[in-house]
C-alpha atoms as a PDB file:
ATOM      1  CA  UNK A   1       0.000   0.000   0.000  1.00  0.00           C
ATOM      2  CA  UNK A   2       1.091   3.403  -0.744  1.00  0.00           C
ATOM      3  CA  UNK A   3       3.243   5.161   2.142  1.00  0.00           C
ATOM      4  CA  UNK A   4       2.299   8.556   3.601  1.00  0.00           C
ATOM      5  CA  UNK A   5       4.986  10.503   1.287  1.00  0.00           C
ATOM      6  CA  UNK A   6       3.541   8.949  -1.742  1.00  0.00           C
ATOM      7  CA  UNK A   7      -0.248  10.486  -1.138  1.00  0.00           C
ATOM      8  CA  UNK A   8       1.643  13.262  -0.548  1.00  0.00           C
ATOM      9  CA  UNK A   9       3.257  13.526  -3.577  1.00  0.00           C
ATOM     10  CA  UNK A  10       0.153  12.331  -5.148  1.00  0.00           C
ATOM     11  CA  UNK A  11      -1.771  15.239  -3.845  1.00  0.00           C
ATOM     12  CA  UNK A  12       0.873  17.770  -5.167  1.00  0.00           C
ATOM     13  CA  UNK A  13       0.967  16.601  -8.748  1.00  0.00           C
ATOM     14  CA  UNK A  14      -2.982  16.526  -8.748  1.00  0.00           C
ATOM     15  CA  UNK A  15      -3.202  20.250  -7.702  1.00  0.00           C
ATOM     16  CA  UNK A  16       0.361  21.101 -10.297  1.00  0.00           C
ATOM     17  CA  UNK A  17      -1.971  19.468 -12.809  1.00  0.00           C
ATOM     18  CA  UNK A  18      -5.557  20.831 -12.169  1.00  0.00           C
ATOM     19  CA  UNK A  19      -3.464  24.842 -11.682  1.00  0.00           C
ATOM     20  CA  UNK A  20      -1.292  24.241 -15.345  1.00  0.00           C
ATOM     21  CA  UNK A  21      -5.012  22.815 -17.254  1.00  0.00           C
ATOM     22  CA  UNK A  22      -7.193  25.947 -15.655  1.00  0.00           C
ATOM     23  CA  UNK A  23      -9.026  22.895 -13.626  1.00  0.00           C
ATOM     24  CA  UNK A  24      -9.967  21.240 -16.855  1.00  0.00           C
ATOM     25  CA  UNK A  25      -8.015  17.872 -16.264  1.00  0.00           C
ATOM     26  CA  UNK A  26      -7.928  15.780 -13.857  1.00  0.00           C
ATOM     27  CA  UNK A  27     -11.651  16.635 -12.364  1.00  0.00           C
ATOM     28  CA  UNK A  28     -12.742  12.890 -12.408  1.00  0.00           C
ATOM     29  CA  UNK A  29     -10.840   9.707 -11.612  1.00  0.00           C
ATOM     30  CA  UNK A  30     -12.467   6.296 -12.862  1.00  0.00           C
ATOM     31  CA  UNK A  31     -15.575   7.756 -13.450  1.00  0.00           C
ATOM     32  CA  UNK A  32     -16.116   9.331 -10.839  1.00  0.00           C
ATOM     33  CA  UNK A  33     -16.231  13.282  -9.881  1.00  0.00           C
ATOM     34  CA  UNK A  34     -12.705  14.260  -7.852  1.00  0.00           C
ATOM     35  CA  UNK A  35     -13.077  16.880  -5.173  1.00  0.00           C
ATOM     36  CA  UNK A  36     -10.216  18.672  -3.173  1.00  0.00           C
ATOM     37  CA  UNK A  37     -11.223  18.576   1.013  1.00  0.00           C
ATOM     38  CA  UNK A  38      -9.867  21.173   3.068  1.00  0.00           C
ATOM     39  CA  UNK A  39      -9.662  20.531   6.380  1.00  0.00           C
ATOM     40  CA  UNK A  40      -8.188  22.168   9.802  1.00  0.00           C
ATOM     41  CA  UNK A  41      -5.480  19.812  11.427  1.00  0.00           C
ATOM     42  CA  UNK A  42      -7.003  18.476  14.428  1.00  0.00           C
ATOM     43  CA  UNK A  43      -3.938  18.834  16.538  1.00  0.00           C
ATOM     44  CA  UNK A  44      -1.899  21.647  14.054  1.00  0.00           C
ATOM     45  CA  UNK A  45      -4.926  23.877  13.537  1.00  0.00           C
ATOM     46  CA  UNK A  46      -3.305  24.224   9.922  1.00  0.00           C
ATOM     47  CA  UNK A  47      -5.345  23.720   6.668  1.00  0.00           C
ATOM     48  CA  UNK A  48      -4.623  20.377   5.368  1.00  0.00           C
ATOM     49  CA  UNK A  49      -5.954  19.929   1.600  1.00  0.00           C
ATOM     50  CA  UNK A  50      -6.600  15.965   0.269  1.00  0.00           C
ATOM     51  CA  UNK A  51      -7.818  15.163  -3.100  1.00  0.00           C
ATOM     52  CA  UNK A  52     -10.796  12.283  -3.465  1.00  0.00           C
ATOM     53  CA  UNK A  53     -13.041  10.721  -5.266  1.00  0.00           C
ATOM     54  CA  UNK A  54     -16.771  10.794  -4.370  1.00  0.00           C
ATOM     55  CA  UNK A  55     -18.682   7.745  -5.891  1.00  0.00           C
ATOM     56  CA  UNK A  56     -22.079   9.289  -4.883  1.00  0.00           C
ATOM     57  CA  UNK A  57     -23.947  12.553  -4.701  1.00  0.00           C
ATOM     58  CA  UNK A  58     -26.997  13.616  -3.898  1.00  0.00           C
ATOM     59  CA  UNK A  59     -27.785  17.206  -5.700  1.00  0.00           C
ATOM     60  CA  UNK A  60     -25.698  18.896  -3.468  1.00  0.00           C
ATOM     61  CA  UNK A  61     -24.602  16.402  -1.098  1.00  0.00           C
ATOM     62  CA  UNK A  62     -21.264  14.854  -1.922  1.00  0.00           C
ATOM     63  CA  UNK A  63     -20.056  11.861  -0.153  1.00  0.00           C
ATOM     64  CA  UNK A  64     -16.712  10.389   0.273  1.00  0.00           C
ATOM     65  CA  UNK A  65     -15.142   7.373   1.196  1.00  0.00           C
ATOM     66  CA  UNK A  66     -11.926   7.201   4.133  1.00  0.00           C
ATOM     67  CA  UNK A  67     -10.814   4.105   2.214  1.00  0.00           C
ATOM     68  CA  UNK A  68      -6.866   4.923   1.920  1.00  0.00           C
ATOM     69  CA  UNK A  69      -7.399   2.119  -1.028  1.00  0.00           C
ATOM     70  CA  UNK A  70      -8.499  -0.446   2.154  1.00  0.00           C
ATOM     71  CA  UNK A  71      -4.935   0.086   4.287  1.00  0.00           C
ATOM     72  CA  UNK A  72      -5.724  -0.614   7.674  1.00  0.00           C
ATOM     73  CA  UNK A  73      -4.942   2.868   9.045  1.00  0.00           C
ATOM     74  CA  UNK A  74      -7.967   5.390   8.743  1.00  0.00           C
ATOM     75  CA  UNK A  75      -6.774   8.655   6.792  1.00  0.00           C
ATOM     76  CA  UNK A  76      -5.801  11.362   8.980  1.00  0.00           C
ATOM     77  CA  UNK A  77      -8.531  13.541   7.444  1.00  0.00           C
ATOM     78  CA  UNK A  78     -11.095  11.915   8.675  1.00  0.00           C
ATOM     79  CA  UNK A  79     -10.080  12.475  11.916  1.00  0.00           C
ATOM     80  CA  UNK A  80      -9.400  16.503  11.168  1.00  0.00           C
ATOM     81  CA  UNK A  81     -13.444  15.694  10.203  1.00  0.00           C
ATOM     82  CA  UNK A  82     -14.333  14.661  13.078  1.00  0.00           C
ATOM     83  CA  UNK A  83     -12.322  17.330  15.297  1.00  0.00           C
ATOM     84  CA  UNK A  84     -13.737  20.094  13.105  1.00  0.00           C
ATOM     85  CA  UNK A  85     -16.423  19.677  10.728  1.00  0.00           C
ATOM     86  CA  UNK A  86     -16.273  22.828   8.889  1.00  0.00           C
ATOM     87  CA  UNK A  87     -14.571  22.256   5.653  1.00  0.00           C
ATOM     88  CA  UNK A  88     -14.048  23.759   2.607  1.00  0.00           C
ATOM     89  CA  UNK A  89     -14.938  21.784  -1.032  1.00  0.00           C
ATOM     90  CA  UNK A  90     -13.819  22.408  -4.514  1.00  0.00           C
ATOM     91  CA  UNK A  91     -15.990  20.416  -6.517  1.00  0.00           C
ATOM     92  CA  UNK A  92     -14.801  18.844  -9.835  1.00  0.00           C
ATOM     93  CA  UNK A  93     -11.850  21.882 -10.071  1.00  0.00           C
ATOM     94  CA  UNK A  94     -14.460  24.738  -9.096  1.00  0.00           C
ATOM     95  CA  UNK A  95     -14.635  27.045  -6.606  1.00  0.00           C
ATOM     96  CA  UNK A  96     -13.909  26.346  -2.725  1.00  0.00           C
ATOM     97  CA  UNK A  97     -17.394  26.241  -1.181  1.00  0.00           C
ATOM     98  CA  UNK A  98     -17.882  26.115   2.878  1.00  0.00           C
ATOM     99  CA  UNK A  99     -19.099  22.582   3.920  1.00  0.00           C
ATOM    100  CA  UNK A 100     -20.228  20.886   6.741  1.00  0.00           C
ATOM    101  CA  UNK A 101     -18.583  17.232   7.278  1.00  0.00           C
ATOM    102  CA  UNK A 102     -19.773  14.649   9.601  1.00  0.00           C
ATOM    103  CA  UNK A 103     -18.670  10.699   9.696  1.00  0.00           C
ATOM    104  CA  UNK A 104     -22.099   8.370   8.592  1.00  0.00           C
ATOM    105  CA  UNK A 105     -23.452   6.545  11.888  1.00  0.00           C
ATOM    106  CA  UNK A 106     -23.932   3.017  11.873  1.00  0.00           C
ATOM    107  CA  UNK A 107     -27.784   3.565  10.285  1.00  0.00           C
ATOM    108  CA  UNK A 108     -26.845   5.818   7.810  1.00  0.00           C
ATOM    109  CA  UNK A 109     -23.337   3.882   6.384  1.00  0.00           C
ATOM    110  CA  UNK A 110     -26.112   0.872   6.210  1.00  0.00           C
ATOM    111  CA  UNK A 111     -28.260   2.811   3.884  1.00  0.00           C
ATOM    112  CA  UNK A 112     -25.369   4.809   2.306  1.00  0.00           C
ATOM    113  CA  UNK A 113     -23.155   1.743   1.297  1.00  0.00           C
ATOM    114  CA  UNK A 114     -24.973  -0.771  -0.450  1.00  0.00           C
ATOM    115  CA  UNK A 115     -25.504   2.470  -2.708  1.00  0.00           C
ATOM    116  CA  UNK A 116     -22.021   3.307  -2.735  1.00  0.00           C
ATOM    117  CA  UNK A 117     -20.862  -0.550  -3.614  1.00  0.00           C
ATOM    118  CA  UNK A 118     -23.710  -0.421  -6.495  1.00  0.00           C
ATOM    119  CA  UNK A 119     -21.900   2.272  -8.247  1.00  0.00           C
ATOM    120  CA  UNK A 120     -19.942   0.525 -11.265  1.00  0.00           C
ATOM    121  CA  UNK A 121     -16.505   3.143 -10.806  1.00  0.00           C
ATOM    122  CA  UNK A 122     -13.851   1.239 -11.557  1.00  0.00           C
ATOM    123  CA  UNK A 123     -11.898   1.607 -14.343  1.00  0.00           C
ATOM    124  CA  UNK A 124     -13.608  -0.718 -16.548  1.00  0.00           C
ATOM    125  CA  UNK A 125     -17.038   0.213 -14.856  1.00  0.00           C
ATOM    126  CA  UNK A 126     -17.766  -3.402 -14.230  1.00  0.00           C
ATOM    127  CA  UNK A 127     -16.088  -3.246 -10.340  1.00  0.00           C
ATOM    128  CA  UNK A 128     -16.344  -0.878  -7.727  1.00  0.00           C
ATOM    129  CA  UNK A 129     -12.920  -0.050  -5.684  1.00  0.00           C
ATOM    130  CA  UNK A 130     -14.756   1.009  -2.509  1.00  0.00           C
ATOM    131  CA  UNK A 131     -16.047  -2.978  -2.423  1.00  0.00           C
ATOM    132  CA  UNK A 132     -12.673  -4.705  -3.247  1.00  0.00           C
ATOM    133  CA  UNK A 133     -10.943  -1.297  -0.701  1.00  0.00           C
ATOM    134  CA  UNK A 134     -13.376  -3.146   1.967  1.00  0.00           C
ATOM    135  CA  UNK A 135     -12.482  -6.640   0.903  1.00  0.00           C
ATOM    136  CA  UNK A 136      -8.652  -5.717   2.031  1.00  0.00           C
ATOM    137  CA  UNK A 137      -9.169  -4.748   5.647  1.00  0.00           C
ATOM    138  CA  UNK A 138     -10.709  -5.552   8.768  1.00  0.00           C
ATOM    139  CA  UNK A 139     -11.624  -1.830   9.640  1.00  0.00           C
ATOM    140  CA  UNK A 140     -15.176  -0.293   8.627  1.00  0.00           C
ATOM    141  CA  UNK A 141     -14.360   1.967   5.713  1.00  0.00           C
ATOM    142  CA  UNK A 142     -15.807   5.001   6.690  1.00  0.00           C
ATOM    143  CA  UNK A 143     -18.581   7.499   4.806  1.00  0.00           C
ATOM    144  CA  UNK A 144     -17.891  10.747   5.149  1.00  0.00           C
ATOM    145  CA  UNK A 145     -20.930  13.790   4.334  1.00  0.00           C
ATOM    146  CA  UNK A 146     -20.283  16.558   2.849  1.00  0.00           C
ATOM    147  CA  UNK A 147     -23.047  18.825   3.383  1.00  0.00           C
ATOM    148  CA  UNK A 148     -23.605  22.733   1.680  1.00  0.00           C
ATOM    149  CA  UNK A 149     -23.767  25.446   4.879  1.00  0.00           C
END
């Protein structure tokens, strides 16, 4: 599984690439819409920006997945979510809108994921990665929601 430095540098290109195209490439990933999360560090208070793909949305809901491609440590972000769920959201290489972030409880993720799993966004659009991401850990992916102010 990828190492820390490698989202990292992963995260850098993305934003090099969606700056030098005037947010024109880049803005999906395997069929699905790619949004940049800001969040505020839970224990730096800095702004911490990730870029992900949401494989479901709900007119202006956006959801996202803290799958870290199914390693069995939980992306830091979502804990920065949970600390402090006012975040910021460029959808699709737009604008930075204000947000409001919360982790799904148990009854929601139940409804949420089977709808999630449905959606064919692999690369071939015959698998979804958020299913086999599951498949490759023992932790509960979690579903993050990304509700407008």
């Amino acid at each position: 599984m990828p190492s820390n430095h490698v989202y990292r540098i992963m995260n850098a290109v993305h934003r090099w690439v969606l700056r030098l195209s005037g947010q024109r490439l880049l803005t999906s990933f395997g069929h699905m819409p790619v949004l940049e999360l800001t969040t505020i560090g839970r224990k730096s208070g800095k702004r911490r920006s990730v870029f992900l793909t949401s494989p479901l949305q709900d007119g202006e809901v956006i959801y996202v997945v803290g799958s870290r491609t199914g390693t069995d440590v939980c992306p830091g972000w979502v804990f920065n979510v949970q600390a402090n769920p006012n975040v910021e959201v460029a959808y699709r290489g737009g604008p930075r809108k204000p947000m409001v972030a919360h982790v799904a409880g148990p009854e929601e993720r139940a409804q949420l994921w089977p709808r999630i799993i449905s959606q064919p966004v692999g690369w071939t659009r015959k698998k979804n990665a958020y299913a086999g991401y599951q498949t490759r850990t023992t932790r509960e992916l979690p579903v993050i929601v990304l509700e407008p102010c």
